[in-house]
C-alpha atoms as a PDB file:
ATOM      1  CA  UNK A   1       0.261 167.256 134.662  1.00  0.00           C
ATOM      2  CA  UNK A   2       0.397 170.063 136.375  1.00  0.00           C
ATOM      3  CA  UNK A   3       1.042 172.804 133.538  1.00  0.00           C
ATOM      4  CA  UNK A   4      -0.781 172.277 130.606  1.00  0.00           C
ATOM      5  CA  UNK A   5       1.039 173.866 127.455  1.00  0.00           C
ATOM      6  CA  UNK A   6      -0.145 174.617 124.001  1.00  0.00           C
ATOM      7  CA  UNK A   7       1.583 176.211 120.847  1.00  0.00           C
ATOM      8  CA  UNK A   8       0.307 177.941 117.744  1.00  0.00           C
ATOM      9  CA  UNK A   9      -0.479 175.624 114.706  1.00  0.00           C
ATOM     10  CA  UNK A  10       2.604 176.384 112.208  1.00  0.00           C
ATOM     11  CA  UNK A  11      -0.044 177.298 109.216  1.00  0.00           C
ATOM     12  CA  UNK A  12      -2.204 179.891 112.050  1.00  0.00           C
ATOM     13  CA  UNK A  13      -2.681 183.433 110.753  1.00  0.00           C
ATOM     14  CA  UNK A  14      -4.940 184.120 113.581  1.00  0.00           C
ATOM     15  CA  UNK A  15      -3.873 182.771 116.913  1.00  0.00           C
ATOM     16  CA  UNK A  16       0.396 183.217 117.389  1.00  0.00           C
ATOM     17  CA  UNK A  17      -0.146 182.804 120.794  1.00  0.00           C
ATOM     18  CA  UNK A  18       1.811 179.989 122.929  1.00  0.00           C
ATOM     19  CA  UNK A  19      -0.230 179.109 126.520  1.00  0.00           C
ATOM     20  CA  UNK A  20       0.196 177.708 129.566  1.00  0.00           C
ATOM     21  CA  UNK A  21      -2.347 177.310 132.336  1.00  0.00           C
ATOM     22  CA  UNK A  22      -1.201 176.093 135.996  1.00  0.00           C
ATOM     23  CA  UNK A  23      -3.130 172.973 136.394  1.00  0.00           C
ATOM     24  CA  UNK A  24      -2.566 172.006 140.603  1.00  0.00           C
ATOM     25  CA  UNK A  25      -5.611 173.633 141.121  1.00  0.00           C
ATOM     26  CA  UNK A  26      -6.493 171.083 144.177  1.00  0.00           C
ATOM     27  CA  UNK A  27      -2.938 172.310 145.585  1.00  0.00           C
ATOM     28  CA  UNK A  28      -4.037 175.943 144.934  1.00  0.00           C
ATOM     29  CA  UNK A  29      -1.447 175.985 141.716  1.00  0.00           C
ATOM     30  CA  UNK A  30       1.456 176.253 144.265  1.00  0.00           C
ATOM     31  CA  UNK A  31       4.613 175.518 142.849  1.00  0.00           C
ATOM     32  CA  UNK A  32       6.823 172.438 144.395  1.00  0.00           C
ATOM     33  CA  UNK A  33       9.711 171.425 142.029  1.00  0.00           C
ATOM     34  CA  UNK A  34       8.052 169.602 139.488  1.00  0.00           C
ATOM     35  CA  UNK A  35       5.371 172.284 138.861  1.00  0.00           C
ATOM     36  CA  UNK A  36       8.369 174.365 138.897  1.00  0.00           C
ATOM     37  CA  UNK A  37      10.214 172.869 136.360  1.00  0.00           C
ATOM     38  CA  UNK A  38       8.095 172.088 134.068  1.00  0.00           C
ATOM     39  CA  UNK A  39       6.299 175.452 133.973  1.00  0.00           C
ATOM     40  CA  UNK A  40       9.836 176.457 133.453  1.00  0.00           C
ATOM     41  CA  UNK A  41      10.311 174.647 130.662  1.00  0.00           C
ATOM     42  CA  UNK A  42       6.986 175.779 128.921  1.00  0.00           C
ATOM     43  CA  UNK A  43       7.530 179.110 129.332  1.00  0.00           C
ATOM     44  CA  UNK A  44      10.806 178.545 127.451  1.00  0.00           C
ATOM     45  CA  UNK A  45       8.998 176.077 125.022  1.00  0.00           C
ATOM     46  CA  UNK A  46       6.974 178.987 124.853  1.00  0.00           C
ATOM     47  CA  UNK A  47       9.119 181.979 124.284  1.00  0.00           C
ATOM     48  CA  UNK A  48      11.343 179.624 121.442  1.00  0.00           C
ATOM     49  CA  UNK A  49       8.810 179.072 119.231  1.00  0.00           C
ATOM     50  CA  UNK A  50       8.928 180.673 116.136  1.00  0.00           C
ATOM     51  CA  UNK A  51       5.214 180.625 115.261  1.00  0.00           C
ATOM     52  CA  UNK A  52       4.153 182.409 118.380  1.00  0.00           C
ATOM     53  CA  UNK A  53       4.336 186.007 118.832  1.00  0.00           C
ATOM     54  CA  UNK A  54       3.393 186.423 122.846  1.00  0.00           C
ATOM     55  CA  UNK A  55       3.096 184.008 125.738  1.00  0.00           C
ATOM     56  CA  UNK A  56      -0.231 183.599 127.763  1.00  0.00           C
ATOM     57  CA  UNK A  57      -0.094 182.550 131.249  1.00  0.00           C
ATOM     58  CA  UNK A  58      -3.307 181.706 133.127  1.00  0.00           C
ATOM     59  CA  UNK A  59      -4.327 178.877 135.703  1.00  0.00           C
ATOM     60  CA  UNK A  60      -7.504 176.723 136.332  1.00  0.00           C
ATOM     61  CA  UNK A  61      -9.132 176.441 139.150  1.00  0.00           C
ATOM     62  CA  UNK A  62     -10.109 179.276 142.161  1.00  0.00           C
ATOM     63  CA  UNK A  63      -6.843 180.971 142.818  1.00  0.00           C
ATOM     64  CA  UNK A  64      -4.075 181.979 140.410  1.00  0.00           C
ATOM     65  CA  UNK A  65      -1.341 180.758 142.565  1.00  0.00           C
ATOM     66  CA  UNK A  66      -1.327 180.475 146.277  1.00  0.00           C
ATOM     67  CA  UNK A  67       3.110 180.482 146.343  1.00  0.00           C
ATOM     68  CA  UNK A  68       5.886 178.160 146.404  1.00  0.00           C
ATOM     69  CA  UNK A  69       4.722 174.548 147.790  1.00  0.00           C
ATOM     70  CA  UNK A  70       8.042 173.426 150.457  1.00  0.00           C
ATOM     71  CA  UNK A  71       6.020 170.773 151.634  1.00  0.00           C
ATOM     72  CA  UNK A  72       8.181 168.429 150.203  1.00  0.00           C
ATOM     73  CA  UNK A  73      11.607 169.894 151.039  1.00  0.00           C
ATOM     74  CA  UNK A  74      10.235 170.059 154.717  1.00  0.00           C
ATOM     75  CA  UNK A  75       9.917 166.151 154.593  1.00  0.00           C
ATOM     76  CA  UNK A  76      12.829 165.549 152.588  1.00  0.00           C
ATOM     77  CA  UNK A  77      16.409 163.958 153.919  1.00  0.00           C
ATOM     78  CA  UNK A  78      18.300 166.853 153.139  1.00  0.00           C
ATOM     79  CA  UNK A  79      15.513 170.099 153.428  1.00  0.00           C
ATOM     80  CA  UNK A  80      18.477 172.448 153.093  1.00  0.00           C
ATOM     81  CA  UNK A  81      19.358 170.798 149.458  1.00  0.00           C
ATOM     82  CA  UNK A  82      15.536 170.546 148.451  1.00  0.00           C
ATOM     83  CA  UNK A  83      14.781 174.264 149.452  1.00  0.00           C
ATOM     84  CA  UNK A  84      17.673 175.257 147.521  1.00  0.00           C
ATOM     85  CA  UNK A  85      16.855 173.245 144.530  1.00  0.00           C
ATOM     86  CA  UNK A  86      12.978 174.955 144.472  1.00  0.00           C
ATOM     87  CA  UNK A  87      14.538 178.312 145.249  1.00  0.00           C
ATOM     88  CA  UNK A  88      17.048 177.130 141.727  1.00  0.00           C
ATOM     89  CA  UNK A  89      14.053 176.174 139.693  1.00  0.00           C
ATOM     90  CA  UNK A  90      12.400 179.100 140.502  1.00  0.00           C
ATOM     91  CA  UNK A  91      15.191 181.962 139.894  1.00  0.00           C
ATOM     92  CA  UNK A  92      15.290 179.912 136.489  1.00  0.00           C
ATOM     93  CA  UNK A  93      12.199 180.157 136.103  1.00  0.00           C
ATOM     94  CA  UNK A  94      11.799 184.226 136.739  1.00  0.00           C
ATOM     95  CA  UNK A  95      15.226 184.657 134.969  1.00  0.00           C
ATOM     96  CA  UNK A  96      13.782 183.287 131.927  1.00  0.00           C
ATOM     97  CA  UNK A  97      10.323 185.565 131.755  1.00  0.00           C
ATOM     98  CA  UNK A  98      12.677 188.657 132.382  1.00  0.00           C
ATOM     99  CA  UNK A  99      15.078 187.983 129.502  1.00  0.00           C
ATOM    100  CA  UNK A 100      11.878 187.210 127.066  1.00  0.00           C
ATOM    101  CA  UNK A 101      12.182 188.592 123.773  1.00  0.00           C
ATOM    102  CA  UNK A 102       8.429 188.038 123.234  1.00  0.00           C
ATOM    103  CA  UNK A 103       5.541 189.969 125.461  1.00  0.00           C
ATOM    104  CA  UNK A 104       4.482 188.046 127.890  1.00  0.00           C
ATOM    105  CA  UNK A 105       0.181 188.474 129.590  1.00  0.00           C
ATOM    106  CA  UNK A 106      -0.804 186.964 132.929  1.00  0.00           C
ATOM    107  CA  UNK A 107      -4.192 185.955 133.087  1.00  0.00           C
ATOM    108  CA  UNK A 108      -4.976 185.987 137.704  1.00  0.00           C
ATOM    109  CA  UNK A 109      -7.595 185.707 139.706  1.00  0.00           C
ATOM    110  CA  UNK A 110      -8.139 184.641 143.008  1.00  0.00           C
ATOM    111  CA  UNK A 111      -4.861 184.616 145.371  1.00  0.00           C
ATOM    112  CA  UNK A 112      -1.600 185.373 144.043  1.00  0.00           C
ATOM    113  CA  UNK A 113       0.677 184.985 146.305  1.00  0.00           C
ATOM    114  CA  UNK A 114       4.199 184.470 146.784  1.00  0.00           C
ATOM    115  CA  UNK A 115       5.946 183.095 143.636  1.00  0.00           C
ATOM    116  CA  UNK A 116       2.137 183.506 142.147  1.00  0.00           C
ATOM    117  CA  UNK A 117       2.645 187.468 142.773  1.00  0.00           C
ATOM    118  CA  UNK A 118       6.024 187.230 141.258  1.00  0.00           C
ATOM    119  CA  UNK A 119       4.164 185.314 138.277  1.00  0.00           C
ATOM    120  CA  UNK A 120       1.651 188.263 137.925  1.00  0.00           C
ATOM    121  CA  UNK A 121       4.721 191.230 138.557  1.00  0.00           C
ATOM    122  CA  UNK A 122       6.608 189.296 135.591  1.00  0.00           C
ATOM    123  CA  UNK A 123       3.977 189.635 133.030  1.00  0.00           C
ATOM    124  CA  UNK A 124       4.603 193.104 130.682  1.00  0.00           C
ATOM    125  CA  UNK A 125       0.755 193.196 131.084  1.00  0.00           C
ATOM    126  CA  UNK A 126      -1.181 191.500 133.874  1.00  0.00           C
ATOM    127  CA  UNK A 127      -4.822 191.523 133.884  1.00  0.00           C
ATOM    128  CA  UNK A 128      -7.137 190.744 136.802  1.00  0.00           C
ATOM    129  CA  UNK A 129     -10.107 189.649 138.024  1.00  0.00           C
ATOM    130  CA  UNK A 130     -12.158 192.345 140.225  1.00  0.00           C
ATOM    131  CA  UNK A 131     -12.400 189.902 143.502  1.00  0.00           C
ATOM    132  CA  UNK A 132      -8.681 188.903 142.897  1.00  0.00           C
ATOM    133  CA  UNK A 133      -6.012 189.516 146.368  1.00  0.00           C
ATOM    134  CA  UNK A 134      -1.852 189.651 146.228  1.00  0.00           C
ATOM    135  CA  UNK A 135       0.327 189.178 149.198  1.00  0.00           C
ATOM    136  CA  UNK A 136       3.744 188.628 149.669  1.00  0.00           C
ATOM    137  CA  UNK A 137       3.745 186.055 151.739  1.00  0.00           C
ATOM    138  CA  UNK A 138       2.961 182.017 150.333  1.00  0.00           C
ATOM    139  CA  UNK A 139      -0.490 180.963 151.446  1.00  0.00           C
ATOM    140  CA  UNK A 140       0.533 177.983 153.597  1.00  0.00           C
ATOM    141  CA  UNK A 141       4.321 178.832 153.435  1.00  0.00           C
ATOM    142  CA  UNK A 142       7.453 179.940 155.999  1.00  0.00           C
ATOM    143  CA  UNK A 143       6.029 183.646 156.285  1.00  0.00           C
ATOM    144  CA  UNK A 144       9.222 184.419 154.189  1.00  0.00           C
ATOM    145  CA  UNK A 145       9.137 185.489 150.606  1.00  0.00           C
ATOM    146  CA  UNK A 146       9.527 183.227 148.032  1.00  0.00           C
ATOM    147  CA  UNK A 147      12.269 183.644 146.112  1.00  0.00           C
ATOM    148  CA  UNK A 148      11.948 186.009 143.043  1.00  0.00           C
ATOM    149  CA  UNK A 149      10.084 188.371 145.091  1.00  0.00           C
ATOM    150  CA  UNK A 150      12.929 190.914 146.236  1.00  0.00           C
ATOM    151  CA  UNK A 151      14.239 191.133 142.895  1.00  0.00           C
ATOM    152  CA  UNK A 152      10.685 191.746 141.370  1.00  0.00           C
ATOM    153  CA  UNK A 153       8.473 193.695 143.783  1.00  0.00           C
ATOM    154  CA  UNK A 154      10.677 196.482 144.303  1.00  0.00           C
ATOM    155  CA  UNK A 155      11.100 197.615 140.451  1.00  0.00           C
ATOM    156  CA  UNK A 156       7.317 196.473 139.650  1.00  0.00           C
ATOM    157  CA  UNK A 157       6.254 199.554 142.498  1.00  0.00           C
ATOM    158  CA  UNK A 158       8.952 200.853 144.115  1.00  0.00           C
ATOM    159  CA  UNK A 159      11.062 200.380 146.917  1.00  0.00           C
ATOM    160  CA  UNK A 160       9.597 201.689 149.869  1.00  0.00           C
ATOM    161  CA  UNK A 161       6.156 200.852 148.882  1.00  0.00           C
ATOM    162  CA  UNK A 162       7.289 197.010 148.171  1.00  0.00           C
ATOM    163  CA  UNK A 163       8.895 197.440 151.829  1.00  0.00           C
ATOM    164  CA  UNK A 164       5.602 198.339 153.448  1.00  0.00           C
ATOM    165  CA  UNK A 165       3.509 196.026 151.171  1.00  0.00           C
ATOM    166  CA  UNK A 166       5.925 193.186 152.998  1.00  0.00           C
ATOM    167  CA  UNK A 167       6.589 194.034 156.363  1.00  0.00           C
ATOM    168  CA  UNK A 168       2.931 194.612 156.800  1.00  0.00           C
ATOM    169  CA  UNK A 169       1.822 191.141 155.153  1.00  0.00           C
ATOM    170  CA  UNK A 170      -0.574 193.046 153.894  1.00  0.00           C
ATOM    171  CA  UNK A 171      -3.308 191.320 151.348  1.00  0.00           C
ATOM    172  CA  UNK A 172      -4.213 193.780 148.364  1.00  0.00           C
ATOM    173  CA  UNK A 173      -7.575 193.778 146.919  1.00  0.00           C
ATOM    174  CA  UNK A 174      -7.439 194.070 143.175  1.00  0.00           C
ATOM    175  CA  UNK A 175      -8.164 198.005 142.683  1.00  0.00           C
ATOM    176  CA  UNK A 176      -5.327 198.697 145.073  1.00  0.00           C
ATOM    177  CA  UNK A 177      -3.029 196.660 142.996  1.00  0.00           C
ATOM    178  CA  UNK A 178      -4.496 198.502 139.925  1.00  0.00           C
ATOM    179  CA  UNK A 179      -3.862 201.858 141.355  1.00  0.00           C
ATOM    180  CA  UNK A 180      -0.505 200.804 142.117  1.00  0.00           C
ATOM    181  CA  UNK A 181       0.086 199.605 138.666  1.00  0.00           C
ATOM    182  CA  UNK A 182       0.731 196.121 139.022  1.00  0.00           C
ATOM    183  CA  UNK A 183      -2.307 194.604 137.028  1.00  0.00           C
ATOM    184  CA  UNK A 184      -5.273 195.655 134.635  1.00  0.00           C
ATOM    185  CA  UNK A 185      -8.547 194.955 136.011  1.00  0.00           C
ATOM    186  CA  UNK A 186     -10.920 193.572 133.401  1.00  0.00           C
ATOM    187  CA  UNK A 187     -14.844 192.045 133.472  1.00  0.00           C
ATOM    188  CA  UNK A 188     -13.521 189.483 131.499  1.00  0.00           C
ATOM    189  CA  UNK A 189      -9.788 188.852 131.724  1.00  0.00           C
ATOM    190  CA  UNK A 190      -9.675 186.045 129.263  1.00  0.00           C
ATOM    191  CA  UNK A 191     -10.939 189.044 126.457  1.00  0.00           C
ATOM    192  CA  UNK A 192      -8.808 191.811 127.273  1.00  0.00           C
ATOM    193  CA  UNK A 193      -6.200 189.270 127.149  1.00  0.00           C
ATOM    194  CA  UNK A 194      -6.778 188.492 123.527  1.00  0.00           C
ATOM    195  CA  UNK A 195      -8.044 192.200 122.714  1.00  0.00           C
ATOM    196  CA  UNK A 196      -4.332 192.965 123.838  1.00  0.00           C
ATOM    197  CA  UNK A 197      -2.549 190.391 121.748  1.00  0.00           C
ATOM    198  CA  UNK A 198      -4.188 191.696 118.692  1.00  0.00           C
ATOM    199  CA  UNK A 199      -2.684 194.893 119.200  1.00  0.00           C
ATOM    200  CA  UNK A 200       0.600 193.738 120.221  1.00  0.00           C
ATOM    201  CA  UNK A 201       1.058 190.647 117.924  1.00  0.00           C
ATOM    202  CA  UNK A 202       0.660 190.468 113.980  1.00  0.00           C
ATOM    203  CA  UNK A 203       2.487 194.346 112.360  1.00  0.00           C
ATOM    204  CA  UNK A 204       3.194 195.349 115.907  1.00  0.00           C
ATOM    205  CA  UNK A 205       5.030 192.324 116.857  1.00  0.00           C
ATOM    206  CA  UNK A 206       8.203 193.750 115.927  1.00  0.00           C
ATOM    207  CA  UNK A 207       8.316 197.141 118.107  1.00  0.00           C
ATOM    208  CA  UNK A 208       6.227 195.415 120.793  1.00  0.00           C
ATOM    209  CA  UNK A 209       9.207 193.056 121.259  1.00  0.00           C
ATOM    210  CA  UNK A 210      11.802 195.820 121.024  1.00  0.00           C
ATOM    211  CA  UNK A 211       9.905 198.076 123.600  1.00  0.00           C
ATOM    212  CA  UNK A 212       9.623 195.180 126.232  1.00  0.00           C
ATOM    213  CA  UNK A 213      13.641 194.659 125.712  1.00  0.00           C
ATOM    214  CA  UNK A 214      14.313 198.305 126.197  1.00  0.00           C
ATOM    215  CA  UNK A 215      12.311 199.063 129.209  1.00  0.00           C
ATOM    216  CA  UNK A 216      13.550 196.066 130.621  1.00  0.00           C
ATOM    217  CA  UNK A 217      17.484 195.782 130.339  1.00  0.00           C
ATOM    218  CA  UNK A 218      17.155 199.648 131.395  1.00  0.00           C
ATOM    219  CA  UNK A 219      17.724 198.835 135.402  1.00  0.00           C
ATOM    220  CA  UNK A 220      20.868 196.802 134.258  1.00  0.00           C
ATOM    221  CA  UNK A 221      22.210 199.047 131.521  1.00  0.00           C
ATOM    222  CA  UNK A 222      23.760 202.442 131.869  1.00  0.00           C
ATOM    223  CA  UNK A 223      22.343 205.162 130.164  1.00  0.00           C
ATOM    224  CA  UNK A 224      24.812 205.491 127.454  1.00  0.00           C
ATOM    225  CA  UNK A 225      24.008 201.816 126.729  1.00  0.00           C
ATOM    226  CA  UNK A 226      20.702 201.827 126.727  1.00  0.00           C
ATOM    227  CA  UNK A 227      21.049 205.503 124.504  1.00  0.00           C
ATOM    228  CA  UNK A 228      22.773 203.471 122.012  1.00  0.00           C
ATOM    229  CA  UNK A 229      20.607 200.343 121.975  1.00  0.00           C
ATOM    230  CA  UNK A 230      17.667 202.647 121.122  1.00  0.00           C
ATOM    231  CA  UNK A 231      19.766 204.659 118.699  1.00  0.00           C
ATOM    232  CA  UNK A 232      20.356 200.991 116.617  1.00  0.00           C
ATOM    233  CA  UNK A 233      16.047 200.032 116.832  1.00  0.00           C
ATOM    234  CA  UNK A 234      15.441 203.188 115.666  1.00  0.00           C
ATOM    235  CA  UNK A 235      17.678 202.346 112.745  1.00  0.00           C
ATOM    236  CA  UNK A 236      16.187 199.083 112.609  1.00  0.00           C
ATOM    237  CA  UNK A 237      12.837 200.406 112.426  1.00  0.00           C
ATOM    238  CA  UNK A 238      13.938 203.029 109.815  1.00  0.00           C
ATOM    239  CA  UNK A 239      14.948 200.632 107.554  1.00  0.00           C
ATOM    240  CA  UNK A 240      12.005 198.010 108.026  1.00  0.00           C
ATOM    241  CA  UNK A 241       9.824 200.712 106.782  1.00  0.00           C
ATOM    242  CA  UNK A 242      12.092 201.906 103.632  1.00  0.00           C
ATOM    243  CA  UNK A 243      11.536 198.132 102.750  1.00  0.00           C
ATOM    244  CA  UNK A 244       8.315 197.780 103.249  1.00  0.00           C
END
C-alpha cells in the first residue's frame, strides 16, 4: 500500500492523533492516481474522526515526496483523460487539507517537490529536516507545476517571491525555506512534531481549530465576514469558559 494510515484508539487520553505516512518510497513517494486517491481518502479518514484532534503527515523512505508520478497517463490510451483525472485527484486532495477543521503537521525531509511542496505548504505547521530541498518543479516530471501549486505557493510566501521561486526552478535548501516561512526546521522533526500536538491538541483543541479556520477562509471572505465570524468564536469562547 502505498499510504499507510492509522487512527487514535477510541479509549486514548494520550495520543488523538490520526497519521499517515507516504509509503512509495522506491518511487520517491510520488503520487500517480492510486497514491493519490487513497492518500486522499486518509486524510479525510483522518480529518472525520472524532477521536483525533490533529492529522500527522510524514513519509518513509529518503525523500518526502519527489511530485506527481504521470508516468502512467504518458502510457495510457487516452493521456489527456489520465492527466486530468491525477490533476482531479489531486485538487481533491489539496481541497480537502484546506477546508480541515482539525490542524494539520507535515513531517519532510529530503525532496519535496511538486505536489510534495504543495503537501508541505498545506500543513498549518511544517517541520523539516536540516538537509531537506523544495522546488517547484516534479523530480522526473513535465517541468510544469503540478497542480495545487499556483493556488498554494503564492499565499504560503507571496506572489512575486512564488513567481521567482518558479521561473527560476530554483531548489531551496531548508534554512531558506525557513526564513521564508514555509517550514520549521527541527533536529528531530518526529519530536517537535509531537511537542506541537501537545500544545495544540487536548484544552487547546478547541481555539487551535477555530484559529486555523479563521486565518484560512480569510483570502476567500470579505472583511465584514470574516469580522463577524470572529465576533461569533469570541462568543463561543466566552461562553465555553462561563461553563467551565
Amino acid at each position: 500500500m502505498p499510504v499507510r494510515y492509522s487512527a487514535p484508539a477510541r479509549d486514548s487520553a494520550d495520543d488523538r492523533v490520526a497519521r499517515i505516512v507516504l509509503d512509495r518510497a522506491d518511487a520517491g513517494n510520488a503520487l500517480d492516481l492510486v497514491t493519490a486517491r487513497e492518500l486522499s481518502d486518509a486524510v479525510r479518514r483522518g480529518l472525520g474522526n472524532p477521536y483525533a484532534d490533529a492529522l500527522v503527515i510524514t513519509a518513509a523512505g529518503p525523500d518526502f515526496c519527489v511530485g506527481s508520478d504521470i508516468t502512467a497517463a504518458e502510457a495510457a490510451d487516452d493521456p489527456t483523460s489520465a492527466t486530468f483525472d491525477l490533476a482531479a485527484a489531486l485538487d481533491d486532495l489539496f481541497t480537502t487539507l484546506n477546508s480541515s477543521r482539525k490542524p494539520v503537521l507535515v513531517g519532510t525531509h529530503g525532496l519535496a517537490a511538486g505536489s510534495g511542496l504543495g503537501l508541505a505548504l498545506a500543513g498549518d505547521l511544517t517541520f523539516s529536516t536540516g538537509d531537506a530541498t523544495f522546488a517547484v518543479p516534479p523530480r522526473g516530471g513535465s517541468g510544469a507545476p503540478d497542480p495545487g501549486l499556483a493556488w498554494l505557493l503564492p499565499r504560503g510566501i507571496g506572489q512575486q517571491r512564488a513567481l521567482s521561486f518558479a521561473l527560476s526552478r530554483r531548489t531551496l535548501d531548508a534554512a531558506t525555506a525557513e526564513d521564508w516561512g514555509m517550514v520549521i526546521v527541527a533536529d528531530d522533526v518526529a519530536a517537535a512534531i509531537e511537542e506541537a500536538v501537545g500544545w495544540l491538541g487536548g484544552e487547546n483543541v478547541w481555539s487551535s481549530s477555530e484559529t486555523r479556520r479563521l486565518l484560512r477562509s480569510s483570502w476567500e471572505t470579505s472583511r465584514a465576514e470574516l469580522s463577524h465570524s470572529e465576533a461569533a468564536t469570541m462568543v463561543r469562547a466566552v461562553l465555553n469558559r462561563s461553563r467551565a
